[in-house]
Protein backbone atom coordinates (compact mmCIF):
# COMPACT_ATOMS: atom_id res chain seq x y z
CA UNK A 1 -5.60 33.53 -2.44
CA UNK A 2 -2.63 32.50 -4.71
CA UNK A 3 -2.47 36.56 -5.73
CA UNK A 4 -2.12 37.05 -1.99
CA UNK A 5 0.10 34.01 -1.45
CA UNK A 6 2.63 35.63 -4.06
CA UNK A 7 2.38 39.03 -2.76
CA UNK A 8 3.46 37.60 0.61
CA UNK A 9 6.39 36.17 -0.98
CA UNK A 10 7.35 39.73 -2.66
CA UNK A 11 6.93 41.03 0.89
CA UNK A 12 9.45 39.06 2.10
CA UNK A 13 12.10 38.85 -0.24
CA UNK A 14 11.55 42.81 -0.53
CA UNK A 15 11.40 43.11 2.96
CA UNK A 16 8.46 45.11 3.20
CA UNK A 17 7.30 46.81 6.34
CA UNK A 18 4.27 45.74 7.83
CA UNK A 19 1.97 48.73 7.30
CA UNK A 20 2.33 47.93 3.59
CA UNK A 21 1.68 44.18 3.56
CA UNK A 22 -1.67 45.24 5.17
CA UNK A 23 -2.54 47.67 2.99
CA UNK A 24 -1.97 45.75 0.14
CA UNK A 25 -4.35 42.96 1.70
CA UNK A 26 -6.29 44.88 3.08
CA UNK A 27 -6.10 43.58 6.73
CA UNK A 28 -5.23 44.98 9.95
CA UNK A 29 -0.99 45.39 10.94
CA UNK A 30 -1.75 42.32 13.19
CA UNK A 31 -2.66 40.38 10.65
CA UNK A 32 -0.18 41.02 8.18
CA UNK A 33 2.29 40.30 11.28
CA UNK A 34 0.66 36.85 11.24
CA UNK A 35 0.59 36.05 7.31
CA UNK A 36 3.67 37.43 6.75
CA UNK A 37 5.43 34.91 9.42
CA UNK A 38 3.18 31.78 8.79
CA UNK A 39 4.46 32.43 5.36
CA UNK A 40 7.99 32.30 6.41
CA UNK A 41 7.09 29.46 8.01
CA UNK A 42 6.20 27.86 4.57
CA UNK A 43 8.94 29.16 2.50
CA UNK A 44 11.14 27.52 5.73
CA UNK A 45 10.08 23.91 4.74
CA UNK A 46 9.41 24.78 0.70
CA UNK A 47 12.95 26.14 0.29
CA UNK A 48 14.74 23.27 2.45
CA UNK A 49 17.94 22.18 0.90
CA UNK A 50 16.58 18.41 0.51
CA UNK A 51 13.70 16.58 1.97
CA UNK A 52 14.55 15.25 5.10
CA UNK A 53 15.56 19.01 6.12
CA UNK A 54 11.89 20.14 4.74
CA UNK A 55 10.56 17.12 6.91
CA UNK A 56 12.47 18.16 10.18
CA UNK A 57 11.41 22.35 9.98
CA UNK A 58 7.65 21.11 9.67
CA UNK A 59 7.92 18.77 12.09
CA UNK A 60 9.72 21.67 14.51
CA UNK A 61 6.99 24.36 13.69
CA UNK A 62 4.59 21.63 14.23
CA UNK A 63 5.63 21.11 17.78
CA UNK A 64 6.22 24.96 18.03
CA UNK A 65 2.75 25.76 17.45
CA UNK A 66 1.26 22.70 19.76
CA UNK A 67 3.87 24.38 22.88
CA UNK A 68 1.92 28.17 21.72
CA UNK A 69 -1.27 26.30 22.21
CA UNK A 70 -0.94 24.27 24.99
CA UNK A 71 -0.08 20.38 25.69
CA UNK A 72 -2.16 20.15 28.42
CA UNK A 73 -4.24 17.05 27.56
CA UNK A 74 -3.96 13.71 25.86
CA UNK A 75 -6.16 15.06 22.92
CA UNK A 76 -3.34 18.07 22.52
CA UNK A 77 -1.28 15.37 22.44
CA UNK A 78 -2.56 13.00 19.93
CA UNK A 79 -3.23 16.43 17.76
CA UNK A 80 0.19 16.52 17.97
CA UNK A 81 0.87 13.20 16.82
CA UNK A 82 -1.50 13.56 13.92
CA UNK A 83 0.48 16.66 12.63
CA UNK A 84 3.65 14.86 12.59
CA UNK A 85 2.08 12.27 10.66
CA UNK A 86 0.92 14.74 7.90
CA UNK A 87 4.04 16.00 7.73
CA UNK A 88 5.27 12.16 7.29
CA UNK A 89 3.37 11.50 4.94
CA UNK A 90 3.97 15.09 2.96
CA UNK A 91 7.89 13.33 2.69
CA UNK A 92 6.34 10.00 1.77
CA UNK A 93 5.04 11.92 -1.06
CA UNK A 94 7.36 14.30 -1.86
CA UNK A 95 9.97 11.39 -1.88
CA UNK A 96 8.23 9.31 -4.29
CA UNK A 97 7.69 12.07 -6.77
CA UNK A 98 11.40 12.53 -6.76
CA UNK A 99 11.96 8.24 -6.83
CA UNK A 100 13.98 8.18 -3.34
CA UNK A 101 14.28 6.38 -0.60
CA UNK A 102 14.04 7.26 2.71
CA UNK A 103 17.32 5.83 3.53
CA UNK A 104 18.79 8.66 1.44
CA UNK A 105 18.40 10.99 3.80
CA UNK A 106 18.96 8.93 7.26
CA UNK A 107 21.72 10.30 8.27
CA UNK A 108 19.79 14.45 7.59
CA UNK A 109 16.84 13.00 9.63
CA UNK A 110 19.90 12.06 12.52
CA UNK A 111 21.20 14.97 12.41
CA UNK A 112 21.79 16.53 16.11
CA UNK A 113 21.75 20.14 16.94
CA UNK A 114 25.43 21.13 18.02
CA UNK A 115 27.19 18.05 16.74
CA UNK A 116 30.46 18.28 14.44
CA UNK A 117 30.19 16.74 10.99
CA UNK A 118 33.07 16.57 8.72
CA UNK A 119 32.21 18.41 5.53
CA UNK A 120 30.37 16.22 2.74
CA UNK A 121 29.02 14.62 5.66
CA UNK A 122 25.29 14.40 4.28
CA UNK A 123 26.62 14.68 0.56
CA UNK A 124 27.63 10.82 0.57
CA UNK A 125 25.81 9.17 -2.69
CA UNK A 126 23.32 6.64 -2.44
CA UNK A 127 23.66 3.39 -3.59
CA UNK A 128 20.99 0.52 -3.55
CA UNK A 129 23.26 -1.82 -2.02
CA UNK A 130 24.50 0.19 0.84
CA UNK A 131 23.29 -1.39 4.64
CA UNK A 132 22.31 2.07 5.58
């Protein structure tokens, strides 16, 4: 799988068509459709500029695939739920490999779609004894 995983990635940056991606897998044009998107998908989050930003795309295709499939019970629901808290815990992790705190990135996890920031906004430096 990691062979395919990095031919995926070439298909992408080379912006391959379709036909070849299957081909080169092996699999039908509707599956390459699918690979090639849940890949972009993962390159999304894995190529995030910090993160909090990695945190909120996963957390977004999260709830994009739970709309696709349907929230039309409690258990789709608390499915839900659970996926947001792997993806919680993926930036528990991912921030203490790096040594940060989550109040780094407060004010990226804030952030709201169509708001005005002044630039540097989200470049301010953390210090330990900021209230923030």
């Amino acid at each position: 799988m990691p062979r395919d995983a990095q031919l995926l990635e070439t298909a992408i940056k080379k912006k391959w068509p379709e036909e070849k991606v299957a081909q080169k897998l092996e699999v039908s044009e509707a599956t390459a459709q699918r690979l090639l998107a849940a890949t972009q998908d993962a390159l999304a989050i894995v190529d995030a500029e910090n993160p909090a930003e990695s945190f909120r795309k996963a957390v977004e295709q999260s709830i994009h695939y739970a709309l696709e499939d349907g929230l039309h019970s409690q258990e789709d629901i608390a499915n839900l739920v659970t996926q947001i808290c792997y993806r919680a815990a993926d930036l528990g992790l991912l921030l203490e490999r790096e040594g940060h705190a989550l109040s780094q990135y407060s004010r990226h996890l804030r952030r709201e779609p169509d708001a005005g920031y002044f630039e540097d906004y989200f470049d301010e430096p953390f210090r330990k004894d900021d209230d923030a």
